[in-house]
Protein backbone atom coordinates (compact mmCIF):
# COMPACT_ATOMS: atom_id res chain seq x y z
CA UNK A 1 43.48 59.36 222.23
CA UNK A 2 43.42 58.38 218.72
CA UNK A 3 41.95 59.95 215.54
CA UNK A 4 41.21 58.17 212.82
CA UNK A 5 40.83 59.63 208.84
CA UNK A 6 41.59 63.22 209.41
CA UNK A 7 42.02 64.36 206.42
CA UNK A 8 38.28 64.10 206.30
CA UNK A 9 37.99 66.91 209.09
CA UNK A 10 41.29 69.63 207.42
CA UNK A 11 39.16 72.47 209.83
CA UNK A 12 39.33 70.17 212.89
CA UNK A 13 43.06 69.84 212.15
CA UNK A 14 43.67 73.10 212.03
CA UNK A 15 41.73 73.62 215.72
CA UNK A 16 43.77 70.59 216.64
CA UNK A 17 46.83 72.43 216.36
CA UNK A 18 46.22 75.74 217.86
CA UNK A 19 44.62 73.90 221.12
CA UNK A 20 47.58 71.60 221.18
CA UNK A 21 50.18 74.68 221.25
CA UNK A 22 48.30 76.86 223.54
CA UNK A 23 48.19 73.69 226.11
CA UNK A 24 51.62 72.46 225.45
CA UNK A 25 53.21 73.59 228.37
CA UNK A 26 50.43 72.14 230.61
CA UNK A 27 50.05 68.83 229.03
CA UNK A 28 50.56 65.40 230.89
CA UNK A 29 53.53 64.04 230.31
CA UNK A 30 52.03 60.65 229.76
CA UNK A 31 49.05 62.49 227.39
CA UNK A 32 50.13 60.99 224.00
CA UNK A 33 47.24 61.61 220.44
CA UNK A 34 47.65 59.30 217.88
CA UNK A 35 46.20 60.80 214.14
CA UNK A 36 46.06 58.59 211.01
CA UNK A 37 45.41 60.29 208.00
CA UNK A 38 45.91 59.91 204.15
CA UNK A 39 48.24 62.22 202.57
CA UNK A 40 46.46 65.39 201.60
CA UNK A 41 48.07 68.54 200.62
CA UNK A 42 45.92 70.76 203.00
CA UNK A 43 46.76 69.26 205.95
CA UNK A 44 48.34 71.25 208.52
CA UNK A 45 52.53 71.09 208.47
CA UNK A 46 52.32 72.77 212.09
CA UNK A 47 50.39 69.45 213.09
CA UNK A 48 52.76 67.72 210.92
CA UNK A 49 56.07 68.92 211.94
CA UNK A 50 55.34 68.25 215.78
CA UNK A 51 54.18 64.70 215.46
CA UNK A 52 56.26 61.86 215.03
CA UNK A 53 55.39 60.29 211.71
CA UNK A 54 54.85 56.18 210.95
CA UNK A 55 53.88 54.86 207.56
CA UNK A 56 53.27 51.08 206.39
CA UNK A 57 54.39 50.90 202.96
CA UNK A 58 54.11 47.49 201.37
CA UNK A 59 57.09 45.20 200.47
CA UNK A 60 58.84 45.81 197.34
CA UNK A 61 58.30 42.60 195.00
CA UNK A 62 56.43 39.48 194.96
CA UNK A 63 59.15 37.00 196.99
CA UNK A 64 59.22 40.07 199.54
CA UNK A 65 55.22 40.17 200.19
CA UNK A 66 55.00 36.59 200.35
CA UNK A 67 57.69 36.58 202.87
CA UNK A 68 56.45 38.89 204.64
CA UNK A 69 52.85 37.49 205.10
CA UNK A 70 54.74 34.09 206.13
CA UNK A 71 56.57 36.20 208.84
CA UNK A 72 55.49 35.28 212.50
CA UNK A 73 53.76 37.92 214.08
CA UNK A 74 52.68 39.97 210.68
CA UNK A 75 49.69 37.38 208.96
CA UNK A 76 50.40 33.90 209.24
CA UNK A 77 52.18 31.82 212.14
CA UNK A 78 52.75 28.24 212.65
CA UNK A 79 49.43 28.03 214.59
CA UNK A 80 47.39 29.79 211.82
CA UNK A 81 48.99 27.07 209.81
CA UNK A 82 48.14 23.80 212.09
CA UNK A 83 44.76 25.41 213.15
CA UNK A 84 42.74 22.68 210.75
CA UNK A 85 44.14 19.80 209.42
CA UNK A 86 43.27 19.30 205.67
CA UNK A 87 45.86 20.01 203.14
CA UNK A 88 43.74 22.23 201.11
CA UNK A 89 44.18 24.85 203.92
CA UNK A 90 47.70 25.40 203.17
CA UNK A 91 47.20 25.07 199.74
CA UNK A 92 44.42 28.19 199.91
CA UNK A 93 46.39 29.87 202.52
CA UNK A 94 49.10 30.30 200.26
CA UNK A 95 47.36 31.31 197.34
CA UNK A 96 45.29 33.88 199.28
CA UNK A 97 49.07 35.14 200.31
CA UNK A 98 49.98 34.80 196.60
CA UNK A 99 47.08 36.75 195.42
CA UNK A 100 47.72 39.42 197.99
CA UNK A 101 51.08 40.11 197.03
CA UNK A 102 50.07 40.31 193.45
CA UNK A 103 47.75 42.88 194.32
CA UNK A 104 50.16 44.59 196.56
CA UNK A 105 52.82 44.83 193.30
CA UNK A 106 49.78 45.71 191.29
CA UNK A 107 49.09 48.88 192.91
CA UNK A 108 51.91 50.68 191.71
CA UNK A 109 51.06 50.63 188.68
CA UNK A 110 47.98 51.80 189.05
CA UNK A 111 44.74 50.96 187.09
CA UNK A 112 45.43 49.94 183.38
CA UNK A 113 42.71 50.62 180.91
């Protein structure tokens, strides 16, 4: 099961975790719930404390996020790269990669202004 944005529902969460310890002992073991959520200080540190936690934070630096969008398997891949044969598509491939990881850096900074 997953649920998606729950720190949009902080009441559901809190439902969520007294139905998940009163049926603890009877779950499946094979049962898994998967929540994503932003950080919000509301949210429920019983929920919190029995889950296993996962964030995606991006790469520190520019080199680093272009890297890592040139990794196989994470954005582009050697077929992404061949998939059409003009060299302006490697050309706006990478500055679309470029950009990103500009914007990526960017955001720690937060808006200027």
């Amino acid at each position: 099961v997953l649920l998606q944005n729950c720190e949009l529902g902080l009441g559901l969460m809190f439902e969520m975790e007294a139905v998940i310890n009163k049926l603890k002992g009877n779950m499946d073991p094979n049962f898994r719930l998967f929540i994503t959520a932003l950080p919000h200080p509301e949210f429920p540190l019983g929920l919190l404390q029995m889950c296993s936690k996962v964030t995606n934070d991006p790469p520190s630096g520019l080199r680093a996020g272009l890297l890592r969008s040139f990794t196989p398997g994470v954005m582009i891949d050697q077929d992404r790269l061949e998939r059409v044969e003009t060299p302006q598509w490697r050309q706006l491939l990478f500055a679309l990669c470029f950009l990103h990881s500009i914007v990526q850096e960017r955001r720690k900074f937060g808006p200027l202004g």
